[in-house]
N, C-alpha and C. Protein backbone atom coordinates (compact mmCIF):
# COMPACT_ATOMS: atom_id res chain seq x y z
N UNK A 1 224.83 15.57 311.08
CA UNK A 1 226.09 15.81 310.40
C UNK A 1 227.21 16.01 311.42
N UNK A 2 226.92 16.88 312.18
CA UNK A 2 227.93 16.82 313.29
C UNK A 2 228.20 15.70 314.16
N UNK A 3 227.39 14.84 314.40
CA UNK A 3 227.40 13.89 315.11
C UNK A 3 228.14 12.94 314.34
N UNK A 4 228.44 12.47 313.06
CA UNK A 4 229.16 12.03 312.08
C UNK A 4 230.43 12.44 312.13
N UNK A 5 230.74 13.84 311.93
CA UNK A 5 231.83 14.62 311.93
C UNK A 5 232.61 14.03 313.43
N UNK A 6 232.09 13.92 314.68
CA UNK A 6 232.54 13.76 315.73
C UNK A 6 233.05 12.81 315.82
N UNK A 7 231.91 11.67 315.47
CA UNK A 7 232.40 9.91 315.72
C UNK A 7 233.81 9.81 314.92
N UNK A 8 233.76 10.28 313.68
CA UNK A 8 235.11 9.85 313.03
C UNK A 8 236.19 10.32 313.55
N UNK A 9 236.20 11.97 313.89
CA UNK A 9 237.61 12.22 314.83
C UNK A 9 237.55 11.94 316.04
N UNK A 10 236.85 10.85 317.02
CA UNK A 10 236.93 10.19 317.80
C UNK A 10 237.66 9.14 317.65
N UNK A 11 237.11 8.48 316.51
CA UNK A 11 238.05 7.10 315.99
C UNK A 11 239.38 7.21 315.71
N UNK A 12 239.65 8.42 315.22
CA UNK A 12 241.12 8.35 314.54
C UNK A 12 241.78 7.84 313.29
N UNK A 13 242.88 7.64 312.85
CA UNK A 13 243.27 7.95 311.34
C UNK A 13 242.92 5.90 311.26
N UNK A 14 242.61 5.58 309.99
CA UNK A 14 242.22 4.05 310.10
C UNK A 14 242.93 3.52 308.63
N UNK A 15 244.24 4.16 308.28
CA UNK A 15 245.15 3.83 307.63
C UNK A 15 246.19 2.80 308.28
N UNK A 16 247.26 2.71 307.23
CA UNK A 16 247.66 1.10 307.84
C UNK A 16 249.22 1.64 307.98
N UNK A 17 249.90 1.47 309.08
CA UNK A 17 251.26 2.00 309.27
C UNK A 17 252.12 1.86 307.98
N UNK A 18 253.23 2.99 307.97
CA UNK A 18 254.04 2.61 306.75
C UNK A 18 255.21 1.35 307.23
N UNK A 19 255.73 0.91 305.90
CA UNK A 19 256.43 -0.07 306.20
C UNK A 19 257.87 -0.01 307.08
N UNK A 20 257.85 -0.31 307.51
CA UNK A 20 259.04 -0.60 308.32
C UNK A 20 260.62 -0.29 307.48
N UNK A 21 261.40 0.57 307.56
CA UNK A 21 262.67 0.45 306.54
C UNK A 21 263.44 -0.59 306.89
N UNK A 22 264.39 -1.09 306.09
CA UNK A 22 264.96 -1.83 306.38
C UNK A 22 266.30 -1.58 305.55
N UNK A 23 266.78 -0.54 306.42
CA UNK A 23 267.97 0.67 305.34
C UNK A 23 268.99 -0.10 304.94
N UNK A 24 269.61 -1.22 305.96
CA UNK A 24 270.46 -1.92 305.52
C UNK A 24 270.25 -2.67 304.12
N UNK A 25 269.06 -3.26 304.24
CA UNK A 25 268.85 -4.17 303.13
C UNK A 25 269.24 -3.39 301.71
N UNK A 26 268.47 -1.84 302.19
CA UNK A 26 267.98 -1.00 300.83
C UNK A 26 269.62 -0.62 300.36
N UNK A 27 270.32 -0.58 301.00
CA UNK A 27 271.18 0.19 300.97
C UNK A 27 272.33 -0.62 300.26
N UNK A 28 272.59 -2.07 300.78
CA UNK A 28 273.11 -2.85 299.88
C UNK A 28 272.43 -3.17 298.59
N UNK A 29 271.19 -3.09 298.49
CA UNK A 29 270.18 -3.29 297.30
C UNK A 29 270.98 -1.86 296.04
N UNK A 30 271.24 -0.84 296.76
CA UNK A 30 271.34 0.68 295.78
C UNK A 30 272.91 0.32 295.63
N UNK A 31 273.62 0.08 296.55
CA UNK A 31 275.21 -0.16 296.00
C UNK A 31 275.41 -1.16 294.91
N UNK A 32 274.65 -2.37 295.14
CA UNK A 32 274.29 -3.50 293.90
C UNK A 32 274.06 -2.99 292.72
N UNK A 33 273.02 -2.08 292.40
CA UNK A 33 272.29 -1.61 291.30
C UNK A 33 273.53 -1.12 290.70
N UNK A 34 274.07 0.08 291.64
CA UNK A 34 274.38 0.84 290.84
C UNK A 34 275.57 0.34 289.95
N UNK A 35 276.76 -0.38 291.06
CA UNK A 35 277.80 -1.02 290.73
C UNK A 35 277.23 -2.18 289.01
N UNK A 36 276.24 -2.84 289.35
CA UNK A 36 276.00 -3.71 288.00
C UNK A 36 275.54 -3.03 286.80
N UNK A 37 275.11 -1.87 286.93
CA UNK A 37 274.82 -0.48 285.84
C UNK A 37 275.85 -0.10 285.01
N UNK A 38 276.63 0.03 286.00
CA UNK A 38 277.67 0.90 285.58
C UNK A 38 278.40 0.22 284.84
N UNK A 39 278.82 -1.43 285.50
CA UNK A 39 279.58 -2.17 284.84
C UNK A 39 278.95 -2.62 283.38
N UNK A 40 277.74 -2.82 283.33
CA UNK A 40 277.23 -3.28 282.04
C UNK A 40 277.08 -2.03 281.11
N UNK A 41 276.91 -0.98 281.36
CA UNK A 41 276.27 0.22 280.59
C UNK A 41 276.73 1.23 280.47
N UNK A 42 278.08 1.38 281.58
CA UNK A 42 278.73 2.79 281.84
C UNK A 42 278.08 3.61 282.42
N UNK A 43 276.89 3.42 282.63
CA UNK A 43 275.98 4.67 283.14
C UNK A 43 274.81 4.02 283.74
N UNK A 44 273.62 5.35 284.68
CA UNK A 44 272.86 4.53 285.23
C UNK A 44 271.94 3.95 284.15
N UNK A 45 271.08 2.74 284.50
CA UNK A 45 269.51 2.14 283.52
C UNK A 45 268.53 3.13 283.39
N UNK A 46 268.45 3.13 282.24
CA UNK A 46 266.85 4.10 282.15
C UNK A 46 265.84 3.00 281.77
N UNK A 47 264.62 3.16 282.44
CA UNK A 47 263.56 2.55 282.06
C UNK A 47 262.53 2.91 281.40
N UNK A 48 261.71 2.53 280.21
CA UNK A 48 260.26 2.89 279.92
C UNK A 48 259.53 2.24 280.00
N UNK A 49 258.54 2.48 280.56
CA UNK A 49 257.32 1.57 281.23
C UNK A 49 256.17 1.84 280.62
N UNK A 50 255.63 0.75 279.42
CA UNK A 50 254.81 0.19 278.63
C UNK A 50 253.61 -0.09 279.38
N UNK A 51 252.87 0.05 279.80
CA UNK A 51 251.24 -0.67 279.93
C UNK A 51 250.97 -1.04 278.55
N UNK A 52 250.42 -2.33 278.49
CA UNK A 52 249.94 -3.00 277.45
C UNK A 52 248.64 -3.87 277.63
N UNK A 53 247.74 -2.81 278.64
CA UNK A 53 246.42 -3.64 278.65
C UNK A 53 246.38 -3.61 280.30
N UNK A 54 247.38 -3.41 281.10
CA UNK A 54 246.78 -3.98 282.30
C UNK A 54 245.55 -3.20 283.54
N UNK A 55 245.32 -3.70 284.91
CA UNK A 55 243.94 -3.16 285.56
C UNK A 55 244.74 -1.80 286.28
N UNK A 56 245.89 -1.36 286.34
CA UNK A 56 246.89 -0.53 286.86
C UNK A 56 247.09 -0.93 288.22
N UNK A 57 247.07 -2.05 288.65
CA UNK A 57 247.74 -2.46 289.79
C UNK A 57 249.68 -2.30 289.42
N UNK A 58 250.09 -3.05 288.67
CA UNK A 58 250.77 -2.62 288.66
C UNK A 58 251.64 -1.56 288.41
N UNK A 59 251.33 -0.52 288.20
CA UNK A 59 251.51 0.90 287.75
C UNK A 59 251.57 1.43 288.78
N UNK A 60 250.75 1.39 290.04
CA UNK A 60 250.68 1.77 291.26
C UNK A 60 251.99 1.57 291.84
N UNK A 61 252.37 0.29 291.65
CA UNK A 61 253.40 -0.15 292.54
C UNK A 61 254.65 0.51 291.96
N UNK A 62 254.73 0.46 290.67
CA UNK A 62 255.40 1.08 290.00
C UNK A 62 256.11 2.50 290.25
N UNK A 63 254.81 3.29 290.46
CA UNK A 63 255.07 5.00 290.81
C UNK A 63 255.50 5.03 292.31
N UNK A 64 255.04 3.60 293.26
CA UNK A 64 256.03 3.89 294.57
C UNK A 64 257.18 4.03 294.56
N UNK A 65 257.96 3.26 293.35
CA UNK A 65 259.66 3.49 293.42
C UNK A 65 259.70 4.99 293.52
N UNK A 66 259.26 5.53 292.76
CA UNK A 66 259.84 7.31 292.84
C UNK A 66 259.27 7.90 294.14
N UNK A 67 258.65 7.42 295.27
CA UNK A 67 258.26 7.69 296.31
C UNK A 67 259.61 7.96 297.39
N UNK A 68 259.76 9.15 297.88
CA UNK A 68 260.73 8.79 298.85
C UNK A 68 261.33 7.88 299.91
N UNK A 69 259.98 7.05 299.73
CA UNK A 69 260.40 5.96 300.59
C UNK A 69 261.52 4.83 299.86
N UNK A 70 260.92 4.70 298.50
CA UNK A 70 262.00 3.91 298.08
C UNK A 70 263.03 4.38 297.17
N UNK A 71 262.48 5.16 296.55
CA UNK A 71 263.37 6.75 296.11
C UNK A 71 264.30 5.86 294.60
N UNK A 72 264.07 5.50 293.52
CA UNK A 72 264.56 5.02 292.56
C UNK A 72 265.60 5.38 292.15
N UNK A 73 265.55 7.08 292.26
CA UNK A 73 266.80 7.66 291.67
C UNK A 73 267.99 7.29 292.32
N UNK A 74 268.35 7.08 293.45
CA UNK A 74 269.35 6.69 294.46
C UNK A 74 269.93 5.62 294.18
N UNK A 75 269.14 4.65 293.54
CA UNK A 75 269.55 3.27 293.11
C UNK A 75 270.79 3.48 291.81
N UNK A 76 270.52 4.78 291.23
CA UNK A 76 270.95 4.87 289.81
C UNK A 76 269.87 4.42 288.69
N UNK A 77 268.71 4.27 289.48
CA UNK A 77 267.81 3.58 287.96
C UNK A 77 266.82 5.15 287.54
N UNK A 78 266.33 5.32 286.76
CA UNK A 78 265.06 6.49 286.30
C UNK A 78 264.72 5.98 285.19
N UNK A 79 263.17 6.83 285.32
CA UNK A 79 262.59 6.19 284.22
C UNK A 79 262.57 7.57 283.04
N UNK A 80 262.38 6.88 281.86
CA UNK A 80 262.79 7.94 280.61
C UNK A 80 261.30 8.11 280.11
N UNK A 81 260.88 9.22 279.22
CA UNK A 81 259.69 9.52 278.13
C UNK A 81 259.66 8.41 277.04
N UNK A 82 260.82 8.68 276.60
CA UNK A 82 260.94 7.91 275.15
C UNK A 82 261.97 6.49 275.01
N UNK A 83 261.51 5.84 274.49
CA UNK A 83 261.87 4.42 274.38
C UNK A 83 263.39 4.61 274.03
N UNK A 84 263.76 5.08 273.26
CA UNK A 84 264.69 5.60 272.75
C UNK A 84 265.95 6.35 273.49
N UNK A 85 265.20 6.31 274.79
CA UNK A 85 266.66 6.54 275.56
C UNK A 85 266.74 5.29 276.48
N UNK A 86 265.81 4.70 276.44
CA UNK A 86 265.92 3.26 278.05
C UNK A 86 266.48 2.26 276.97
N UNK A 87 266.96 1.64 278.62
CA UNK A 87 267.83 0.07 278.27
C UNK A 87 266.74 -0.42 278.44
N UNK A 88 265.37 -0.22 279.08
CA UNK A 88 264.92 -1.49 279.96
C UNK A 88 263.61 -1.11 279.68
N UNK A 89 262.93 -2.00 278.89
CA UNK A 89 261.24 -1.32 278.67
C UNK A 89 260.27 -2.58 280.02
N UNK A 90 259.98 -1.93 280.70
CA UNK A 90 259.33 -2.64 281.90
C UNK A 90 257.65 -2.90 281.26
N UNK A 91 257.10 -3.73 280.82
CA UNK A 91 256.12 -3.94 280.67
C UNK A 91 255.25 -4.37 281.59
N UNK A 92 253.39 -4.01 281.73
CA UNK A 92 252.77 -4.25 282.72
C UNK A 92 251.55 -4.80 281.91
N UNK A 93 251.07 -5.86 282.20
CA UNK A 93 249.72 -6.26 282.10
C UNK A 93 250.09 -7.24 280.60
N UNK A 94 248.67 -8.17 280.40
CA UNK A 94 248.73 -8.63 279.02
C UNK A 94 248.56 -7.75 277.74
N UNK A 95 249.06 -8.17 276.91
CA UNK A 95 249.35 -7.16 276.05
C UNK A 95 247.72 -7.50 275.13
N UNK A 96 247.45 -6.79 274.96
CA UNK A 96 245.48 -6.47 273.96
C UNK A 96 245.96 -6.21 273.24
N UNK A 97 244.75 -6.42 271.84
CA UNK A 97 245.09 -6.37 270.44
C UNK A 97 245.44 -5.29 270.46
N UNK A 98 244.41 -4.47 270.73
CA UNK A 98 244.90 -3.09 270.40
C UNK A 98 246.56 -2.47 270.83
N UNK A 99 246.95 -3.00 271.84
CA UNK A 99 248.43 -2.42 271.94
C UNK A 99 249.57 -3.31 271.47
N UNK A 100 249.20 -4.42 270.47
CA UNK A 100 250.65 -5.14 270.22
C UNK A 100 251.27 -4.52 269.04
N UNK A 101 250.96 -3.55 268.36
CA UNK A 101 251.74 -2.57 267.45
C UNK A 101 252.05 -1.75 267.91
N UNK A 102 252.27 -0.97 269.03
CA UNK A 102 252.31 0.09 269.67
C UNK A 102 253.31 -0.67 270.75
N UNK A 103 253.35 -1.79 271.09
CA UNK A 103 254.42 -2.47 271.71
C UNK A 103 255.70 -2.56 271.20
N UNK A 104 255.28 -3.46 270.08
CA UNK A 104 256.24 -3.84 268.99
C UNK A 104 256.78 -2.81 268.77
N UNK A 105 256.12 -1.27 268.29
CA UNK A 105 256.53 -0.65 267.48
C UNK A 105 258.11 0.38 268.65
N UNK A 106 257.34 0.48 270.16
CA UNK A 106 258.38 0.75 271.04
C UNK A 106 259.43 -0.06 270.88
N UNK A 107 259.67 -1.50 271.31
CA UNK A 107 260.89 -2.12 271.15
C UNK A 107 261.41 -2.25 270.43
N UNK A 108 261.33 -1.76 269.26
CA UNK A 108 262.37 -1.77 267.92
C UNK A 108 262.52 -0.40 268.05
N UNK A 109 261.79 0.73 268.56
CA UNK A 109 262.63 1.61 268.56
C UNK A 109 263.66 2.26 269.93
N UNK A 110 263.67 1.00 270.69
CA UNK A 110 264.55 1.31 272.04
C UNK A 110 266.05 0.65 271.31
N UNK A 111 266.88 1.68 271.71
CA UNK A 111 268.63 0.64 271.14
C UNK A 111 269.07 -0.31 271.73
N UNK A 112 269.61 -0.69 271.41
CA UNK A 112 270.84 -1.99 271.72
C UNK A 112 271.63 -1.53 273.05
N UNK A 113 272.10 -2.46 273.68
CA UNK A 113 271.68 -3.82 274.30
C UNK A 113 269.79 -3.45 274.94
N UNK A 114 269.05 -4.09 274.85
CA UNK A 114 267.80 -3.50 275.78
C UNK A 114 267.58 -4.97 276.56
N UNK A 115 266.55 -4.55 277.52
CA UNK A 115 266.04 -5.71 278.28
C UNK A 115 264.85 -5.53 278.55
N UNK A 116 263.77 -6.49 278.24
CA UNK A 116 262.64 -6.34 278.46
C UNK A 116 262.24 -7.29 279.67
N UNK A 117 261.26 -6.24 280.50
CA UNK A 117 260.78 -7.03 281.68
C UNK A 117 258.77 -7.35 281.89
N UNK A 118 258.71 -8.13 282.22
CA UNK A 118 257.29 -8.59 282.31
C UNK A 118 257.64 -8.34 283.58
N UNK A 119 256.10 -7.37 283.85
CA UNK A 119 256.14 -6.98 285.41
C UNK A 119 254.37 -7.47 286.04
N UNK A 120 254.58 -8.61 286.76
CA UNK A 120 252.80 -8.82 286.82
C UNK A 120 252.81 -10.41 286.40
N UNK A 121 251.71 -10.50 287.17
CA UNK A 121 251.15 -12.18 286.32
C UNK A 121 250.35 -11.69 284.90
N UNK A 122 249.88 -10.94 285.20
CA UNK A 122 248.86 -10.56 283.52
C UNK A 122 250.21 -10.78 282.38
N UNK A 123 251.14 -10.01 282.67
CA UNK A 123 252.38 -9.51 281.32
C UNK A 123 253.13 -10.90 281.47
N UNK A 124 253.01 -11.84 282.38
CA UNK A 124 253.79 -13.74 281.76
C UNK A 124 252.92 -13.94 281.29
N UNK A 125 252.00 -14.12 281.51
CA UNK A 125 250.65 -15.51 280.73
C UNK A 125 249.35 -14.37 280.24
N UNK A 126 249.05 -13.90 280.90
CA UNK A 126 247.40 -13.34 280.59
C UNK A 126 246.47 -13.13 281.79
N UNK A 127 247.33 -14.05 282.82
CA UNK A 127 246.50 -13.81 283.93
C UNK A 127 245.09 -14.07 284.00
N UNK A 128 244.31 -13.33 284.28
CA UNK A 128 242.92 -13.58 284.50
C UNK A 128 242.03 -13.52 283.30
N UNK A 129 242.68 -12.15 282.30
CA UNK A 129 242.40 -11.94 281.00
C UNK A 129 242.94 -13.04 279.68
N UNK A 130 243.41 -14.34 280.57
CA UNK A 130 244.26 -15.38 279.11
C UNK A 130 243.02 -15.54 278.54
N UNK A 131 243.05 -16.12 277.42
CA UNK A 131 242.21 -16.13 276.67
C UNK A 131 240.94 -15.62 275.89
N UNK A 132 240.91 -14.29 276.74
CA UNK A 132 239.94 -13.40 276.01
C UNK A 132 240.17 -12.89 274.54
N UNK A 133 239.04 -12.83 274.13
CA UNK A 133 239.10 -12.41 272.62
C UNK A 133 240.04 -11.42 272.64
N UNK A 134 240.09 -10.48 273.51
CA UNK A 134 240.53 -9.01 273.13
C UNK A 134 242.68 -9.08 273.74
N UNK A 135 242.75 -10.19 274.15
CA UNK A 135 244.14 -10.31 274.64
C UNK A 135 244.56 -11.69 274.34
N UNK A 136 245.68 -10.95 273.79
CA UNK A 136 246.84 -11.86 273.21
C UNK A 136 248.00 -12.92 273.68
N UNK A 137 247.73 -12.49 275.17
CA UNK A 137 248.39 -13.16 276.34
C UNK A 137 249.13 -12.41 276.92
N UNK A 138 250.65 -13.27 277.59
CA UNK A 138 251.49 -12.40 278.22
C UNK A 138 252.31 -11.63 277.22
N UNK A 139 253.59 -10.66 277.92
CA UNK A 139 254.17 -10.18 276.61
C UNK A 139 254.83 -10.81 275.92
N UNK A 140 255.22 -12.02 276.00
CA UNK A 140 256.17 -12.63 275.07
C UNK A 140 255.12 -13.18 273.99
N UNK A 141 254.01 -12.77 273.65
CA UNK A 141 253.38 -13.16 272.66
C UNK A 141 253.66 -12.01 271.87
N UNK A 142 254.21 -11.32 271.76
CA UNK A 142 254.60 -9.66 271.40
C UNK A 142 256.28 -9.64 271.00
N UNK A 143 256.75 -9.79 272.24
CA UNK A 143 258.18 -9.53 271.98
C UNK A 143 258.82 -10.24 272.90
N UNK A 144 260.07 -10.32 272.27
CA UNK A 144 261.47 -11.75 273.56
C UNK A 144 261.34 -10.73 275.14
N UNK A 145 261.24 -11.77 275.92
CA UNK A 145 261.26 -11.13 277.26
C UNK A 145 262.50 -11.73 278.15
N UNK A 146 263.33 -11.53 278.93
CA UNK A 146 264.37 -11.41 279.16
C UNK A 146 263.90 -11.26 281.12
N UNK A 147 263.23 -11.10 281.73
CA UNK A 147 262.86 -11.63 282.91
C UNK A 147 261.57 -11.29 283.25
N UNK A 148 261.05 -12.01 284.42
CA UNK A 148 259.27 -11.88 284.79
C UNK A 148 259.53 -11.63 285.75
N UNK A 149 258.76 -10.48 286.22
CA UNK A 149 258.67 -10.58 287.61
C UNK A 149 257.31 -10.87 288.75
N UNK A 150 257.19 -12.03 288.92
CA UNK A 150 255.84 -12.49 289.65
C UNK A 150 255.07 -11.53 290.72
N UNK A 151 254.13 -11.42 290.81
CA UNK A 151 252.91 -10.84 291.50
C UNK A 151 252.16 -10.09 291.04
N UNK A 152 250.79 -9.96 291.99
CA UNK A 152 249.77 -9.51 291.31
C UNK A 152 249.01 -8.22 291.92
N UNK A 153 249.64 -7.05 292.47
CA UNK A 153 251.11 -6.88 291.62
C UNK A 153 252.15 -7.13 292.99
N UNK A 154 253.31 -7.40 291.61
CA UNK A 154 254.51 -7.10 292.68
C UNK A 154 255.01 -6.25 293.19
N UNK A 155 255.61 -6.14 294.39
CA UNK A 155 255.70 -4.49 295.31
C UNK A 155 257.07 -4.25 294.83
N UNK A 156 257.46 -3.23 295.04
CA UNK A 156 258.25 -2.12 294.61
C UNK A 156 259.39 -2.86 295.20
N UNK A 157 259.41 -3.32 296.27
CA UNK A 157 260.86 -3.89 296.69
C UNK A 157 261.18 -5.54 295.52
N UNK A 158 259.74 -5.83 294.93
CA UNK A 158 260.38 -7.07 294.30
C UNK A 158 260.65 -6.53 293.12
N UNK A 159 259.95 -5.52 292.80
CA UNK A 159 260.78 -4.71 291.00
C UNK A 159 262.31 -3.94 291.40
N UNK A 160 262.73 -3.69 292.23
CA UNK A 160 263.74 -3.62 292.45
C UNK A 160 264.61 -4.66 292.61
N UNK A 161 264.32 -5.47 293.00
CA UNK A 161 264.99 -7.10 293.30
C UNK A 161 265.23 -7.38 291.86
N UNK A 162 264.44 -7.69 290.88
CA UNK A 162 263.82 -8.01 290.00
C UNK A 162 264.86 -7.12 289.00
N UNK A 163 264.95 -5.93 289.14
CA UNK A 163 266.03 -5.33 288.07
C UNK A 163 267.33 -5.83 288.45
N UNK A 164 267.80 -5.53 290.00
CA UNK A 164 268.86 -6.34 290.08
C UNK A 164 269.33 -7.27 289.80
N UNK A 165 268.20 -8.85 289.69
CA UNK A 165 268.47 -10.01 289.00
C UNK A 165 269.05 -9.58 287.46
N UNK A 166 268.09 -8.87 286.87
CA UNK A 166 268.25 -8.62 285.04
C UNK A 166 269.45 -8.21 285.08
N UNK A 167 270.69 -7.58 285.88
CA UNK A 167 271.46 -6.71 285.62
C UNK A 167 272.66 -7.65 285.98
N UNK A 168 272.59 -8.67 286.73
CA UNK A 168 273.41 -9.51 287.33
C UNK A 168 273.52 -10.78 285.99
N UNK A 169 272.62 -11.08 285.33
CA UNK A 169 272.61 -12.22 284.43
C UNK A 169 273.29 -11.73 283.41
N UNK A 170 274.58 -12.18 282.40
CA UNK A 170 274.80 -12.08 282.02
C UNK A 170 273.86 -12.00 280.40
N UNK A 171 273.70 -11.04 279.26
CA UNK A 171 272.84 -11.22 278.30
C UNK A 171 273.21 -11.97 277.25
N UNK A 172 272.39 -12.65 276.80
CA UNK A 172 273.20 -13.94 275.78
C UNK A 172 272.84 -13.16 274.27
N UNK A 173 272.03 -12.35 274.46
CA UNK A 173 271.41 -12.13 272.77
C UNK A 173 272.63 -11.10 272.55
């Protein structure tokens, strides 16, 4: 046991460096946000974030925004409890039988203007799960989706990218 104990604090920590900042980028990224928030909404975006079936990869990536590293609140974006206060219901994974009433039943009760986001390859198409008995596909087999954001999962800097796009497009509905 000790001899175990030793070898490993011999070796040292065998984690993988954190990422590199890149403050400039972030920093024009948070003046963007906030400025296109404000202009569309008067105020900052609130988000609620739906899982509808997925493996929680993306959920992971998800809870890094509130990480100080990328720190969400700064942007002007947070995420809300209840549907009912967000503009922006961020959906993750394909949506399963079991959650397309419980989907549905959120987006009709989030208000006007809202924007729904597919976050993941599972929540466009189905991903790995298309066609299983038990899933219904991506979310737009559920409800109108309004942007995707690709990867599996996508990292926290592309869901940030990714809201910025939604906020920059003008909404036609």
């Amino acid at each position: 046991m000790h001899r175990i104990l030793f070898d490993n604090l011999a070796k040292g920590t065998l984690t993988e460096p954190p990422p590199v900042p890149e403050e400039s980028a972030l920093a024009e990224l948070a003046a963007a946000l906030e400025r296109d928030a404000r202009r569309k909404l008067g105020r900052s975006l609130s988000i609620r974030q739906v899982d509808a079936g997925s493996c929680n990869g993306c959920e992971l990536e998800i809870n890094a925004l509130g990480n100080p590293f990328y720190d969400l609140e700064r942007f002007g974006l947070r995420f809300v409890a209840s549907p009912r206060h967000a503009d922006v219901l961020l959906v993750t994974g394909p949506v399963t039988r079991n959650m397309q009433i419980a989907l549905e039943r959120t987006y009709r009760a989030t208000p006007d203007p809202k924007w729904v986001v597919a976050a993941g390859d599972c929540a466009l198409d189905g991903g790995m799960f298309a066609g299983s008995y038990a899933c219904l596909g991506g979310v737009s087999a559920a409800i109108p989706v309004d942007l995707h954001i690709r990867g599996c999962p996508p990292s926290p800097l592309q869901l940030l990218k990714g809201l910025l796009a939604l906020l920059q497009v003008d909404k036609a509905r």
